[in-house]
N, C-alpha and C. Protein backbone atom coordinates (compact mmCIF):
# COMPACT_ATOMS: atom_id res chain seq x y z
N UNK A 1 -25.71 6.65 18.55
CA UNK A 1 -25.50 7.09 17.18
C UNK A 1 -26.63 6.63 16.27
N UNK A 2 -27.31 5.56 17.05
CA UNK A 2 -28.45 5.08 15.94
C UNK A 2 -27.96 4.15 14.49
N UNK A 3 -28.86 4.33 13.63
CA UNK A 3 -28.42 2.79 12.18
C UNK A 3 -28.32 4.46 11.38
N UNK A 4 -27.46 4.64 10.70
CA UNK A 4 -27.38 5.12 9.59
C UNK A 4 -26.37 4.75 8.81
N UNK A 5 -26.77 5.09 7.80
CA UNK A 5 -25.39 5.59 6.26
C UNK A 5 -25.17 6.35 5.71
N UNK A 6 -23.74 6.89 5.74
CA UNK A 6 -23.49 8.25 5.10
C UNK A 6 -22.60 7.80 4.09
N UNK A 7 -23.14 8.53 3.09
CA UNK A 7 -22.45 9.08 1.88
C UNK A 7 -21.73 10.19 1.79
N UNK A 8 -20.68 9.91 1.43
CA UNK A 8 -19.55 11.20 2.01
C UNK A 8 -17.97 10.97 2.30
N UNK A 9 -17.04 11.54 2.09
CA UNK A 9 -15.72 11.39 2.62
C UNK A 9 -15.48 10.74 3.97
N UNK A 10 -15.36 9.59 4.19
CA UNK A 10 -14.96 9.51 5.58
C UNK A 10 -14.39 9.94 6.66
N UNK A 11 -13.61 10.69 6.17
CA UNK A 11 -11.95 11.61 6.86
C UNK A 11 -13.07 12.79 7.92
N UNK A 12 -14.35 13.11 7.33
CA UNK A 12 -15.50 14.52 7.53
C UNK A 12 -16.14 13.70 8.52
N UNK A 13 -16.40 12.41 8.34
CA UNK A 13 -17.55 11.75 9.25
C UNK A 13 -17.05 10.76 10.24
N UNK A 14 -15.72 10.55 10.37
CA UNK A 14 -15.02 10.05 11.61
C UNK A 14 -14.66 11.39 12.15
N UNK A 15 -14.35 12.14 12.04
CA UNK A 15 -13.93 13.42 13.13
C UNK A 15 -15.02 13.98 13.63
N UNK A 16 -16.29 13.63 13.01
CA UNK A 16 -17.97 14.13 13.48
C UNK A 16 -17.96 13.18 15.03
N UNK A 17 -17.76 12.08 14.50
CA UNK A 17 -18.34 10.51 15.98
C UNK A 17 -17.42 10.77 17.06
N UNK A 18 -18.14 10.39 17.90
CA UNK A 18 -17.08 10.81 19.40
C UNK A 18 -16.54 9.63 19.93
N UNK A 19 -15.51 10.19 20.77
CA UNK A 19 -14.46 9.31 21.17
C UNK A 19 -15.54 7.75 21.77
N UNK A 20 -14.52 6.33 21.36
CA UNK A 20 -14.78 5.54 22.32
C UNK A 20 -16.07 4.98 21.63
N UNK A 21 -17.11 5.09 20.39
CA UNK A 21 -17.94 5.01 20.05
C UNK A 21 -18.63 3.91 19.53
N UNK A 22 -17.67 3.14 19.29
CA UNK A 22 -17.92 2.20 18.20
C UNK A 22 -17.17 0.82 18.07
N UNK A 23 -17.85 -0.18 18.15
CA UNK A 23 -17.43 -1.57 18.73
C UNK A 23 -16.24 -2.47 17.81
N UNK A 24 -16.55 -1.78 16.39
CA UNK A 24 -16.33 -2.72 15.17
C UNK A 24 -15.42 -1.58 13.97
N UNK A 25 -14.79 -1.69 13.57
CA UNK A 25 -14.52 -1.11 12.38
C UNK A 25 -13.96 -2.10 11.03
N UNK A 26 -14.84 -2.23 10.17
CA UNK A 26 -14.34 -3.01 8.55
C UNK A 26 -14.04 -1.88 7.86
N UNK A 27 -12.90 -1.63 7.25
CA UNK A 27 -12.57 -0.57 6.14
C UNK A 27 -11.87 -1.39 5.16
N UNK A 28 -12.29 -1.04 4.13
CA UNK A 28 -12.07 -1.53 2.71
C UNK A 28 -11.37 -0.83 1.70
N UNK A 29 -10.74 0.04 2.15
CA UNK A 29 -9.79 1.79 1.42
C UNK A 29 -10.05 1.48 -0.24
N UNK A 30 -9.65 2.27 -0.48
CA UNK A 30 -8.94 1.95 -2.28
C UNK A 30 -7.91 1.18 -2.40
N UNK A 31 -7.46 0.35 -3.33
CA UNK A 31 -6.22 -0.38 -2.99
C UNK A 31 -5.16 0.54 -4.39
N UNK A 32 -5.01 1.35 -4.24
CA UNK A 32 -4.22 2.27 -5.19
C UNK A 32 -3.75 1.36 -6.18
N UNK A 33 -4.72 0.46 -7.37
CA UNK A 33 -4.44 -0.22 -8.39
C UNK A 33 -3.63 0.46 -9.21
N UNK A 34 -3.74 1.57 -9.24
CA UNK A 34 -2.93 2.60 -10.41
C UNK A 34 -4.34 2.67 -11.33
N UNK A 35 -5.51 2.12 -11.39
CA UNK A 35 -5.75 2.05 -12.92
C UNK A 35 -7.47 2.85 -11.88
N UNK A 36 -8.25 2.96 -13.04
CA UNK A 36 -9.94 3.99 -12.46
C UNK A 36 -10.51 2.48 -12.18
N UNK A 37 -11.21 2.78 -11.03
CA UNK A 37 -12.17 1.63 -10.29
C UNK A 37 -13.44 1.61 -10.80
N UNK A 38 -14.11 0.93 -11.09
CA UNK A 38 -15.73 1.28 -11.56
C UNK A 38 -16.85 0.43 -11.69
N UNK A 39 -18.10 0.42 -10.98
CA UNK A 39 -19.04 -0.38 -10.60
C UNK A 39 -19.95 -0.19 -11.20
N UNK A 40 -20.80 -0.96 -11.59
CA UNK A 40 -21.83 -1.09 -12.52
C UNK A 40 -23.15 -1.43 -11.68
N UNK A 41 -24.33 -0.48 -11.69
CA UNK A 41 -25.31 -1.65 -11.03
C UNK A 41 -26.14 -1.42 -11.84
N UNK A 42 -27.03 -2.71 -11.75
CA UNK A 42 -28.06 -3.35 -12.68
C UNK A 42 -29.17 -4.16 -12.23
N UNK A 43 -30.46 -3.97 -12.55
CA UNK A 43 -31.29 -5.06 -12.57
C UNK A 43 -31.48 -6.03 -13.54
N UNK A 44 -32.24 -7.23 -13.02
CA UNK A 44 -32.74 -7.96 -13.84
C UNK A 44 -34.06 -8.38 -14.00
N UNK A 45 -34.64 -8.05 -15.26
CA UNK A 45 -36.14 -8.29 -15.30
C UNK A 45 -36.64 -9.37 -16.36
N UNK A 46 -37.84 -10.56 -16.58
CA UNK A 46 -37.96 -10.87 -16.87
C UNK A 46 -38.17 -10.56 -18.22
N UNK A 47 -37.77 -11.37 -19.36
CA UNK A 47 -38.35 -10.80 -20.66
C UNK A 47 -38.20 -12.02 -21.91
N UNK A 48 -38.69 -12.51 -22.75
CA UNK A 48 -38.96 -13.72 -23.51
C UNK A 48 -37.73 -13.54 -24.34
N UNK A 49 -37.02 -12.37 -24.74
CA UNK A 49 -35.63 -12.32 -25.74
C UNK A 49 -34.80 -11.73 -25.01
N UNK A 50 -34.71 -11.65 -23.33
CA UNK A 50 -33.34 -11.68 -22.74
C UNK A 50 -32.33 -12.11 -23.04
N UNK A 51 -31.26 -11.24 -22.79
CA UNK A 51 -29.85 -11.63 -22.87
C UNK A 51 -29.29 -12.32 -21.74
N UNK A 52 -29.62 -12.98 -20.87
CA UNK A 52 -29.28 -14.20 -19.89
C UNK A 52 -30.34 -15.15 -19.91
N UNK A 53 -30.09 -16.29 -19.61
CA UNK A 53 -30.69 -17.29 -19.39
C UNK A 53 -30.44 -17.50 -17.47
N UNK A 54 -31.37 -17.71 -16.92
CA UNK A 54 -31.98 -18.55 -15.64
C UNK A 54 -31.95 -19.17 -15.41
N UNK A 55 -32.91 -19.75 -13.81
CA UNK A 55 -33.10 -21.04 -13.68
C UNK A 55 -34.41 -21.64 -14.69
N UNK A 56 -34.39 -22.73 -14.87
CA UNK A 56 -35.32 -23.83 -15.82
C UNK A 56 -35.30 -22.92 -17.42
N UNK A 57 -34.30 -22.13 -17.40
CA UNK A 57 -34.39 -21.75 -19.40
C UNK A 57 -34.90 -20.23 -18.90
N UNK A 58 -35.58 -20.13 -18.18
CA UNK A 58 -36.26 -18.34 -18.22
C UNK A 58 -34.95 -17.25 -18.55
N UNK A 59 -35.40 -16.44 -19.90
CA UNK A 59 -35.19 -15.68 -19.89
C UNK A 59 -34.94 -14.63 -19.06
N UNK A 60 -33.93 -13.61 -19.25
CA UNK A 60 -34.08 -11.99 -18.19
C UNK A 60 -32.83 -10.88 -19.19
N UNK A 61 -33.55 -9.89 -18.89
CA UNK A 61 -32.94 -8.47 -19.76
C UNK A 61 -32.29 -8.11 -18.39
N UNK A 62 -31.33 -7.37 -18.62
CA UNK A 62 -30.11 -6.88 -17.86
C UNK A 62 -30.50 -5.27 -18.56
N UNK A 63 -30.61 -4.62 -17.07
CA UNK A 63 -30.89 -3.07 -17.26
C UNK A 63 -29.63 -2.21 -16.64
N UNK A 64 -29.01 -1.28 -16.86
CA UNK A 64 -28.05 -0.67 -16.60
C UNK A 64 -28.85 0.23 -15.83
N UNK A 65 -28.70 0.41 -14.29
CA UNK A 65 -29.56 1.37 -13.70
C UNK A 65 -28.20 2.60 -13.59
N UNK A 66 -27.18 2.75 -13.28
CA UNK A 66 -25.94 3.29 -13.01
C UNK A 66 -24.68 3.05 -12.61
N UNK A 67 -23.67 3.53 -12.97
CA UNK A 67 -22.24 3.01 -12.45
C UNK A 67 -21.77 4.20 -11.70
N UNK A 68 -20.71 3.84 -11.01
CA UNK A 68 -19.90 4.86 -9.89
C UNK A 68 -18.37 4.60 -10.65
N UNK A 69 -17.44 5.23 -10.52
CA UNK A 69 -16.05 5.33 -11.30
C UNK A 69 -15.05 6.86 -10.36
N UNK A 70 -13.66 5.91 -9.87
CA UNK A 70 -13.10 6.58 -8.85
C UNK A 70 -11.27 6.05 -9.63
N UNK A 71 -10.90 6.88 -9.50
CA UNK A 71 -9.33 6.84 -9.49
C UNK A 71 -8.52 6.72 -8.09
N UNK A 72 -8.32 5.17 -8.47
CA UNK A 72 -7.48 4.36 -7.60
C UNK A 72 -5.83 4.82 -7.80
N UNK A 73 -5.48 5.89 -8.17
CA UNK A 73 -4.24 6.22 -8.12
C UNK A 73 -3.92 7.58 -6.66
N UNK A 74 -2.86 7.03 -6.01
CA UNK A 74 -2.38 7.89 -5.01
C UNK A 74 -1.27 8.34 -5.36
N UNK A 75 -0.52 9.30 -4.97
CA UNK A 75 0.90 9.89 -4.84
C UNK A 75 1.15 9.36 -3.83
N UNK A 76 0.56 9.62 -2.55
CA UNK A 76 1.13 9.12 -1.02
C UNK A 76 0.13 8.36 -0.43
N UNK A 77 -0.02 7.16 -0.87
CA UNK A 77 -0.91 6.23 -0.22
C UNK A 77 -1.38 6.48 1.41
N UNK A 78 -0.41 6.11 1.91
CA UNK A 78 0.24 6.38 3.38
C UNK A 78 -0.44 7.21 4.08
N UNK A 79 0.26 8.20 3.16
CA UNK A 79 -0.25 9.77 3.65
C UNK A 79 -2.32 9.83 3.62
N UNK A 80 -2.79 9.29 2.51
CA UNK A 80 -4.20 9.57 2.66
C UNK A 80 -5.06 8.93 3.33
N UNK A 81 -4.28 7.67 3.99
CA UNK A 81 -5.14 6.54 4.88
C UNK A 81 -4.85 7.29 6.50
N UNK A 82 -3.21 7.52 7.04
CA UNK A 82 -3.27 7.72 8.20
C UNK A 82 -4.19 8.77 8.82
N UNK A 83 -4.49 9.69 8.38
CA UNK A 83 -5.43 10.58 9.32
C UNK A 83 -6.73 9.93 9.16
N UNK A 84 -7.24 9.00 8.31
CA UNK A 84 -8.70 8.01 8.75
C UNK A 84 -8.40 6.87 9.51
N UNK A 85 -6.89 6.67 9.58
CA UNK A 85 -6.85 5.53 10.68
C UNK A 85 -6.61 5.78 12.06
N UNK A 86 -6.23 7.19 12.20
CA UNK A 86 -5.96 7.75 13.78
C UNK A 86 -7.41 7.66 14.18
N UNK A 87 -8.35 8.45 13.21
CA UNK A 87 -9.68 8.61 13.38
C UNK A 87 -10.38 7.39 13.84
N UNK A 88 -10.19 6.24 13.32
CA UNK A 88 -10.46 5.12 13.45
C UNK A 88 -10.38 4.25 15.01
N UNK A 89 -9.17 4.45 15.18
CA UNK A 89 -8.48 4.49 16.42
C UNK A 89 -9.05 5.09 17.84
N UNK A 90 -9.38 6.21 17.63
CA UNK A 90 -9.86 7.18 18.32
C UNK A 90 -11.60 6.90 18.84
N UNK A 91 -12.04 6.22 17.64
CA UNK A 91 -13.69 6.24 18.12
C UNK A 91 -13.50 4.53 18.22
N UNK A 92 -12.92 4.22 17.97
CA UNK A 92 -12.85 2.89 18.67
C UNK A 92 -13.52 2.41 20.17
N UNK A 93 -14.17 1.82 20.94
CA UNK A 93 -14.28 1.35 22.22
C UNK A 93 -13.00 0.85 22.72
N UNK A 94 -12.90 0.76 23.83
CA UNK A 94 -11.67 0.32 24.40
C UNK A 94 -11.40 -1.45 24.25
N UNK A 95 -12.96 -2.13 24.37
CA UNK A 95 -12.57 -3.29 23.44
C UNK A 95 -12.81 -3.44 22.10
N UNK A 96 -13.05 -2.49 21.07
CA UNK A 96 -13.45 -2.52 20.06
C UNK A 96 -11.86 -2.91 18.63
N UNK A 97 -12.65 -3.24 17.73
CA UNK A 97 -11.57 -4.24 16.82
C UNK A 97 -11.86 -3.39 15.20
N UNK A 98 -10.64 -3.48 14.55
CA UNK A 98 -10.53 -2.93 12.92
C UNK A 98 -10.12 -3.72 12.45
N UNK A 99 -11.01 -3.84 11.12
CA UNK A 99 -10.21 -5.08 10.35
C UNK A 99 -9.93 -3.99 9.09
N UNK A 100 -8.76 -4.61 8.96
CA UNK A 100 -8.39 -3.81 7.31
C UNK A 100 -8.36 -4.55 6.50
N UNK A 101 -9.04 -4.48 5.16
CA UNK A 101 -8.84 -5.15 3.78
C UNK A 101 -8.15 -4.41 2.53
N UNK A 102 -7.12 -4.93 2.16
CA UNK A 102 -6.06 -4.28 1.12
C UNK A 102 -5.99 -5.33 0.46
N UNK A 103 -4.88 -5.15 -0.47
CA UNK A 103 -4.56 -6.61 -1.10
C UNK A 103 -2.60 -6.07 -0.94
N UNK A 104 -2.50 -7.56 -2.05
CA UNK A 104 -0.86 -7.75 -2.09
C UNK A 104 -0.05 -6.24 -2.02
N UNK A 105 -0.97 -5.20 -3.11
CA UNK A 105 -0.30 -3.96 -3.48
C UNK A 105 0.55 -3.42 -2.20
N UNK A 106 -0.10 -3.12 -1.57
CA UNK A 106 -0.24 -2.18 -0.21
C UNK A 106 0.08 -2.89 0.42
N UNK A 107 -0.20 -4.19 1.75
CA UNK A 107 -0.46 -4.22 2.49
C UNK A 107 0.40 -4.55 3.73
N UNK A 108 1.86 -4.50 2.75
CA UNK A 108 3.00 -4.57 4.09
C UNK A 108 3.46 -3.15 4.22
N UNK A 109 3.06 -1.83 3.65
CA UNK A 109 3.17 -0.56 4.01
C UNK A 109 2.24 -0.66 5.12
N UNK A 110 0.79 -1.10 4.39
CA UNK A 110 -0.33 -0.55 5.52
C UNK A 110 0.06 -1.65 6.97
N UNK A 111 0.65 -2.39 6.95
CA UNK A 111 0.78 -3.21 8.07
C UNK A 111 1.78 -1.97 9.27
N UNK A 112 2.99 -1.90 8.48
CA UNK A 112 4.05 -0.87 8.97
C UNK A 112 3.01 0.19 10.12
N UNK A 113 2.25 1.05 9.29
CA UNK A 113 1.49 2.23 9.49
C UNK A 113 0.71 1.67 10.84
N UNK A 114 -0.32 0.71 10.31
CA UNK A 114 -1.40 0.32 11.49
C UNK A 114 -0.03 0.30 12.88
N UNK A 115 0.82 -0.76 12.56
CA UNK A 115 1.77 -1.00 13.72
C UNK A 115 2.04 0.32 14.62
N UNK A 116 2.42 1.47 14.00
CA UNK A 116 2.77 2.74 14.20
C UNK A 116 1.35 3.40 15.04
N UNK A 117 0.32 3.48 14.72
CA UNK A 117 -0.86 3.89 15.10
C UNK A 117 -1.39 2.88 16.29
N UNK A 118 -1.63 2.24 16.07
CA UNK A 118 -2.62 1.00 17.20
C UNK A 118 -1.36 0.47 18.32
N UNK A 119 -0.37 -0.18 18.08
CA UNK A 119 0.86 -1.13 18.37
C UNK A 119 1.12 -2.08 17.93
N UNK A 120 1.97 -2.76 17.80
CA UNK A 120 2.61 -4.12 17.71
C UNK A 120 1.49 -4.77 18.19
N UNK A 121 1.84 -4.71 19.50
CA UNK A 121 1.12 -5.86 20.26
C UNK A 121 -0.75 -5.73 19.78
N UNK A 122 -0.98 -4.52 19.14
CA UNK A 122 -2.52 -4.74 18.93
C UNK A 122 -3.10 -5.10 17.95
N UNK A 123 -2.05 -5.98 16.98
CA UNK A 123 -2.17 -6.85 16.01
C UNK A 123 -2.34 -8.46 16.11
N UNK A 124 -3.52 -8.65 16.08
CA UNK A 124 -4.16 -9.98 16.12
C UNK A 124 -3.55 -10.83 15.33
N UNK A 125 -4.12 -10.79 14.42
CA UNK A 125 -3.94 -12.09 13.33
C UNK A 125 -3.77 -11.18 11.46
N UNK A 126 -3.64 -11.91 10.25
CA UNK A 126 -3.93 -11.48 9.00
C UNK A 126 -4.97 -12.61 8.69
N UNK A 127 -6.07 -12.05 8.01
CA UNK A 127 -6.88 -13.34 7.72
C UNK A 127 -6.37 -13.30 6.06
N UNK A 128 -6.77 -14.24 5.26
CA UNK A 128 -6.34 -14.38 3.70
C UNK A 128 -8.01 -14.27 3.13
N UNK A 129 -8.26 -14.02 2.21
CA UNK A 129 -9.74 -14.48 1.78
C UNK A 129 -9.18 -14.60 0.37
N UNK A 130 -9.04 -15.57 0.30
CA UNK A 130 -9.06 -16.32 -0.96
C UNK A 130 -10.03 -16.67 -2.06
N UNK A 131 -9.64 -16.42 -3.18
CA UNK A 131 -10.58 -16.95 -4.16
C UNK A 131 -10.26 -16.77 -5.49
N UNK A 132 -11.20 -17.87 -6.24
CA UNK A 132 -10.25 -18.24 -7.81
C UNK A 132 -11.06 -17.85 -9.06
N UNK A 133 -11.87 -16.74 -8.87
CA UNK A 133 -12.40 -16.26 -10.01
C UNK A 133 -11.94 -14.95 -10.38
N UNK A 134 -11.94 -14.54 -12.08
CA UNK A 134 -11.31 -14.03 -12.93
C UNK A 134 -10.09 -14.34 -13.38
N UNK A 135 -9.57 -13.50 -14.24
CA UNK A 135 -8.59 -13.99 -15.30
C UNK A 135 -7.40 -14.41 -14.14
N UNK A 136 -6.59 -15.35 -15.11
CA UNK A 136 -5.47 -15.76 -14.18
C UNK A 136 -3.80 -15.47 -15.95
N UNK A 137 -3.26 -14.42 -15.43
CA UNK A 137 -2.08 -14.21 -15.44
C UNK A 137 -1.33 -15.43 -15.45
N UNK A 138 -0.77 -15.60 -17.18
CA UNK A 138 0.72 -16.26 -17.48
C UNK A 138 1.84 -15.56 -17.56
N UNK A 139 2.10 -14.55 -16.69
CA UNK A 139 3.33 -13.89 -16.39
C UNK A 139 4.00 -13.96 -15.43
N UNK A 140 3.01 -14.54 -13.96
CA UNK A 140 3.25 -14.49 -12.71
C UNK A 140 2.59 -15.17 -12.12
N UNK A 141 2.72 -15.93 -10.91
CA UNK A 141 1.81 -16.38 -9.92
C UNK A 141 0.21 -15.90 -10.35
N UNK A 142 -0.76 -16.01 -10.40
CA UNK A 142 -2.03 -14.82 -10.07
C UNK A 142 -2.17 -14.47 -8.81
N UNK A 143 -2.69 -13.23 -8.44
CA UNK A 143 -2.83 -13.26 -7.30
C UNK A 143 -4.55 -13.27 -7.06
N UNK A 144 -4.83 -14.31 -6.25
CA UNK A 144 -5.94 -14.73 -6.14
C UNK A 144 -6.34 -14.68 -4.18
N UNK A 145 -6.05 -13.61 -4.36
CA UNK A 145 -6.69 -13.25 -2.65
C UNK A 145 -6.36 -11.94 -2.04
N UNK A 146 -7.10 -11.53 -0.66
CA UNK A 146 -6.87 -10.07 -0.29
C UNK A 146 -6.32 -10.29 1.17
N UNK A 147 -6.10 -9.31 1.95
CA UNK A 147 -5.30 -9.62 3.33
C UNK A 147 -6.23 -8.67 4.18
N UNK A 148 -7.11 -9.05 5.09
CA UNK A 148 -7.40 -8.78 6.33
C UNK A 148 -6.95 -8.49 7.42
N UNK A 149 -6.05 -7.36 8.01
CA UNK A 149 -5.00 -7.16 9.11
C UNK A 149 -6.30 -6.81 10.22
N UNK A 150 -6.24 -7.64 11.13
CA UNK A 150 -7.17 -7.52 12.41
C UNK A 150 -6.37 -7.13 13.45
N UNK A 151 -7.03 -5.64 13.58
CA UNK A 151 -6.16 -4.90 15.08
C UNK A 151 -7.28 -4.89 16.16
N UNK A 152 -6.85 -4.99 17.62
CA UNK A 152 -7.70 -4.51 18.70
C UNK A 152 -7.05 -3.41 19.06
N UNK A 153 -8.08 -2.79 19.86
CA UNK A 153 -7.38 -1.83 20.57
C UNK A 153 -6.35 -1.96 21.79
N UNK A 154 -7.58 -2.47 22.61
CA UNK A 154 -6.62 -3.45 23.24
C UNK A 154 -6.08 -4.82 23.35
N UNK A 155 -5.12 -5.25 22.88
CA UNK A 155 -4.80 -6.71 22.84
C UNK A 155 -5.00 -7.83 24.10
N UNK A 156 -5.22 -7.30 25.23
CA UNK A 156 -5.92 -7.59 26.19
C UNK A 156 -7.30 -8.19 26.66
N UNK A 157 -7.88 -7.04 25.92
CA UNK A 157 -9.55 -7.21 25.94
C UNK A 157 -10.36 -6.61 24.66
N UNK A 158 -10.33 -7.89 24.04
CA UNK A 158 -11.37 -7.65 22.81
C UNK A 158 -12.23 -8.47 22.46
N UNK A 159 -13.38 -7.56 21.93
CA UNK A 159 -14.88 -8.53 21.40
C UNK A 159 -14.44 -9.75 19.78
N UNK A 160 -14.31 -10.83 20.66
CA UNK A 160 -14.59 -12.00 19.62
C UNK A 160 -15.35 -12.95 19.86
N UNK A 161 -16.24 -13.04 19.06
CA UNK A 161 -17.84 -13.87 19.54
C UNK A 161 -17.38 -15.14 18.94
N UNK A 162 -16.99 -15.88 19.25
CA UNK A 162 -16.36 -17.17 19.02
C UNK A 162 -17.86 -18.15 18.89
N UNK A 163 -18.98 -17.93 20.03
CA UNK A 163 -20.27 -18.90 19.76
C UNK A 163 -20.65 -18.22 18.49
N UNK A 164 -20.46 -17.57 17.41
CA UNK A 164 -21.04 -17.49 16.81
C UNK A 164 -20.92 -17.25 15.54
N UNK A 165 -19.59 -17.77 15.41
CA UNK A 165 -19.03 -18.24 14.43
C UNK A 165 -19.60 -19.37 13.82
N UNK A 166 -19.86 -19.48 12.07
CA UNK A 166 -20.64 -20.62 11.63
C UNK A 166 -19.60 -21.32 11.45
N UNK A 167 -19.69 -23.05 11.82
CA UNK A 167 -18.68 -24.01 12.20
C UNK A 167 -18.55 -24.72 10.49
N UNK A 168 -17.62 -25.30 10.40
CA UNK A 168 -17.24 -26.00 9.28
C UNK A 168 -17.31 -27.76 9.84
N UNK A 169 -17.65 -28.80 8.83
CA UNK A 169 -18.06 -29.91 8.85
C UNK A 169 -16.33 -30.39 8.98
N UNK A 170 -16.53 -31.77 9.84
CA UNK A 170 -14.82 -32.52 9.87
C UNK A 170 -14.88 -33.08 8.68
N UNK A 171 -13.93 -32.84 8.44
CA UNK A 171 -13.10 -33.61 6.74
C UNK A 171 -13.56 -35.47 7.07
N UNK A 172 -13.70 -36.00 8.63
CA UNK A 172 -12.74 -36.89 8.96
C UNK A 172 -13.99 -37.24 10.35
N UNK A 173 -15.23 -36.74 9.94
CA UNK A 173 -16.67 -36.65 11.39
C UNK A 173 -16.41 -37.85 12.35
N UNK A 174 -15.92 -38.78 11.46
CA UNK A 174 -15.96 -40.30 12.72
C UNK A 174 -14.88 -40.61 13.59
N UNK A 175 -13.75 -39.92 13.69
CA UNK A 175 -12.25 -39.76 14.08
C UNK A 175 -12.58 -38.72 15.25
N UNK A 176 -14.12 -37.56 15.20
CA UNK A 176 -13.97 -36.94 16.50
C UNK A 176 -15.20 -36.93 17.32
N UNK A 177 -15.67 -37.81 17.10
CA UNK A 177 -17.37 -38.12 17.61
C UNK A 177 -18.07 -37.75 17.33
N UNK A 178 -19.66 -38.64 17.74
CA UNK A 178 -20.52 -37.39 17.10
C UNK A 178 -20.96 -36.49 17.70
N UNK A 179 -20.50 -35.54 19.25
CA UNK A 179 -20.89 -34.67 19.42
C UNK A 179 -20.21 -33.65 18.98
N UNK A 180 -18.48 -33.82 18.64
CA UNK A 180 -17.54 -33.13 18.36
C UNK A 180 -18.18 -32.62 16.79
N UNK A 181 -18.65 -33.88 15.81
CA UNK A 181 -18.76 -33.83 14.77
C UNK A 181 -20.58 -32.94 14.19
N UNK A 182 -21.60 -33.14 15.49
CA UNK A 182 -22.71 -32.59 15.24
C UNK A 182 -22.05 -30.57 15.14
N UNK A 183 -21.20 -30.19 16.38
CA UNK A 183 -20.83 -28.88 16.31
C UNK A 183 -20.38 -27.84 14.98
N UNK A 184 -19.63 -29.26 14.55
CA UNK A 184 -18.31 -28.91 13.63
C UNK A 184 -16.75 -28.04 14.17
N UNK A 185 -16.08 -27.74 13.48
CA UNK A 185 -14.93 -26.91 14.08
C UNK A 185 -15.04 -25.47 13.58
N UNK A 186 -13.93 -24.41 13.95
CA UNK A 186 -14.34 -23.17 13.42
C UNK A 186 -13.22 -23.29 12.47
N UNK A 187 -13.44 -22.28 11.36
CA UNK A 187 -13.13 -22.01 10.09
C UNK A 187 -11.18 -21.50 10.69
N UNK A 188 -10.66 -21.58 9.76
CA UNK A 188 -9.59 -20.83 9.99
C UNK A 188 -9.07 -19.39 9.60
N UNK A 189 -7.93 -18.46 9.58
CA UNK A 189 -7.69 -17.64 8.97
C UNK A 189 -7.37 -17.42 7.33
N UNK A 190 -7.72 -18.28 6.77
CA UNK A 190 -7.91 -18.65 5.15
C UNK A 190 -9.68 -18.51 5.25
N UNK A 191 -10.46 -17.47 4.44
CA UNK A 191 -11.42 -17.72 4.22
C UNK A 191 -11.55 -17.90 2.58
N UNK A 192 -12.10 -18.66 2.47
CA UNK A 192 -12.64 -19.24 0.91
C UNK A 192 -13.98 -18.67 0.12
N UNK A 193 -13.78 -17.48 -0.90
CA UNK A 193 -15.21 -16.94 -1.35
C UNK A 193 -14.98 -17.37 -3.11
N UNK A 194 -16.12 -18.04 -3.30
CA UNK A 194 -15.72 -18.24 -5.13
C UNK A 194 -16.34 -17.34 -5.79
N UNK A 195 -17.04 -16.73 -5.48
CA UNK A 195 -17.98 -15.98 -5.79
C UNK A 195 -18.07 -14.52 -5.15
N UNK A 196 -17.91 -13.45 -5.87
CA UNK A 196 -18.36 -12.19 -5.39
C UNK A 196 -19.18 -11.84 -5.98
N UNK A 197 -20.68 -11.08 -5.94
CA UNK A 197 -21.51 -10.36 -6.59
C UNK A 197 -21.68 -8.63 -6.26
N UNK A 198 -21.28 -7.94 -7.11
CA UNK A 198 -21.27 -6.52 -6.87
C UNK A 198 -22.86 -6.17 -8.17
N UNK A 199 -23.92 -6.20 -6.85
CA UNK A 199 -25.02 -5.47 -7.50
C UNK A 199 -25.58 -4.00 -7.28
């Protein structure tokens, strides 16, 4: 298939790829907020009466190069994901793996669905990715994280590169030696991001 990127409906360009194709799938859907989604991108260029400040005091002007803007509202959620997730399914490798990212909204429908499509049993794990920036809600809990549902195809035999996972430091290095402690351990299903940048 080669490196490319397409711009385009997905639903058009998974029924293009042929069966069995593809090792990995990350999909990131819409999370049907109810409300219009919309991205801003921008450079930043140096300038002596910028509106940000830098590292050591330098100035920089913030240029609006373009935004993208999509309506995150569905009638049948359900309905507009399953025929990209059969698709999904389908060009999958036989050890090949999907991770889905939703949040709270959705994601015990989309759990239901994947179950229905892939199996039970070809549900790995949920990872959490957590994180504590933007506003935080005095009405409710905030919700400060998204849900990662990791399916294989086959629950049997699937690609997880475990060497190459970047290791996390022991809380506690002298309690597991220092060869245990030169490695580190691997991260868990809580990943921690404080920071997102959408440029």
């Amino acid at each position: 298939m080669g490196h490319k990127i397409y711009f385009a409906d997905n639903l058009g360009i998974l029924q293009s790829l042929p069966s069995e194709s593809v090792s990995l799938i990350y999909i990131d859907p819409p999370f049907n907020t109810g409300k219009t989604q919309a991205r801003t991108q921008i450079k930043i260029e140096k300038s002596d009466d910028g509106d940000r400040t830098g590292f050591a005091g330098q100035r920089y002007n913030t240029v609006k190069i373009g935004s993208q803007a999509y309506s995150d509202t569905f009638d049948d959620f359900l309905n507009f994901l399953e025929p990209r997730l059969i698709e999904a399914r389908r060009i999958l490798k036989p050890n090949g793996s999907l991770y889905f990212h939703i949040d709270y909204r959705e994601v015990h429908y989309c759990k239901i669905l994947l179950d229905q499509i892939f199996g039970r049993s070809s549900f790995l794990n949920e990872i959490i990715w957590a994180y504590d920036y933007g506003a935080r809600t005095k009405k409710k809990w905030p919700p400060k994280h998204d849900n990662i549902l990791w399916y294989a195809k086959d629950p049997e035999n699937y690609i997880f590169n475990v060497d190459e996972i970047e290791r996390i430091p022991y809380m506690a290095p002298g309690l597991v030696g220092p060869e245990k402690a030169a490695i580190g351990k691997l991260p868990t299903d809580t990943w921690w991001h404080t920071i997102v940048c959408w440029n």
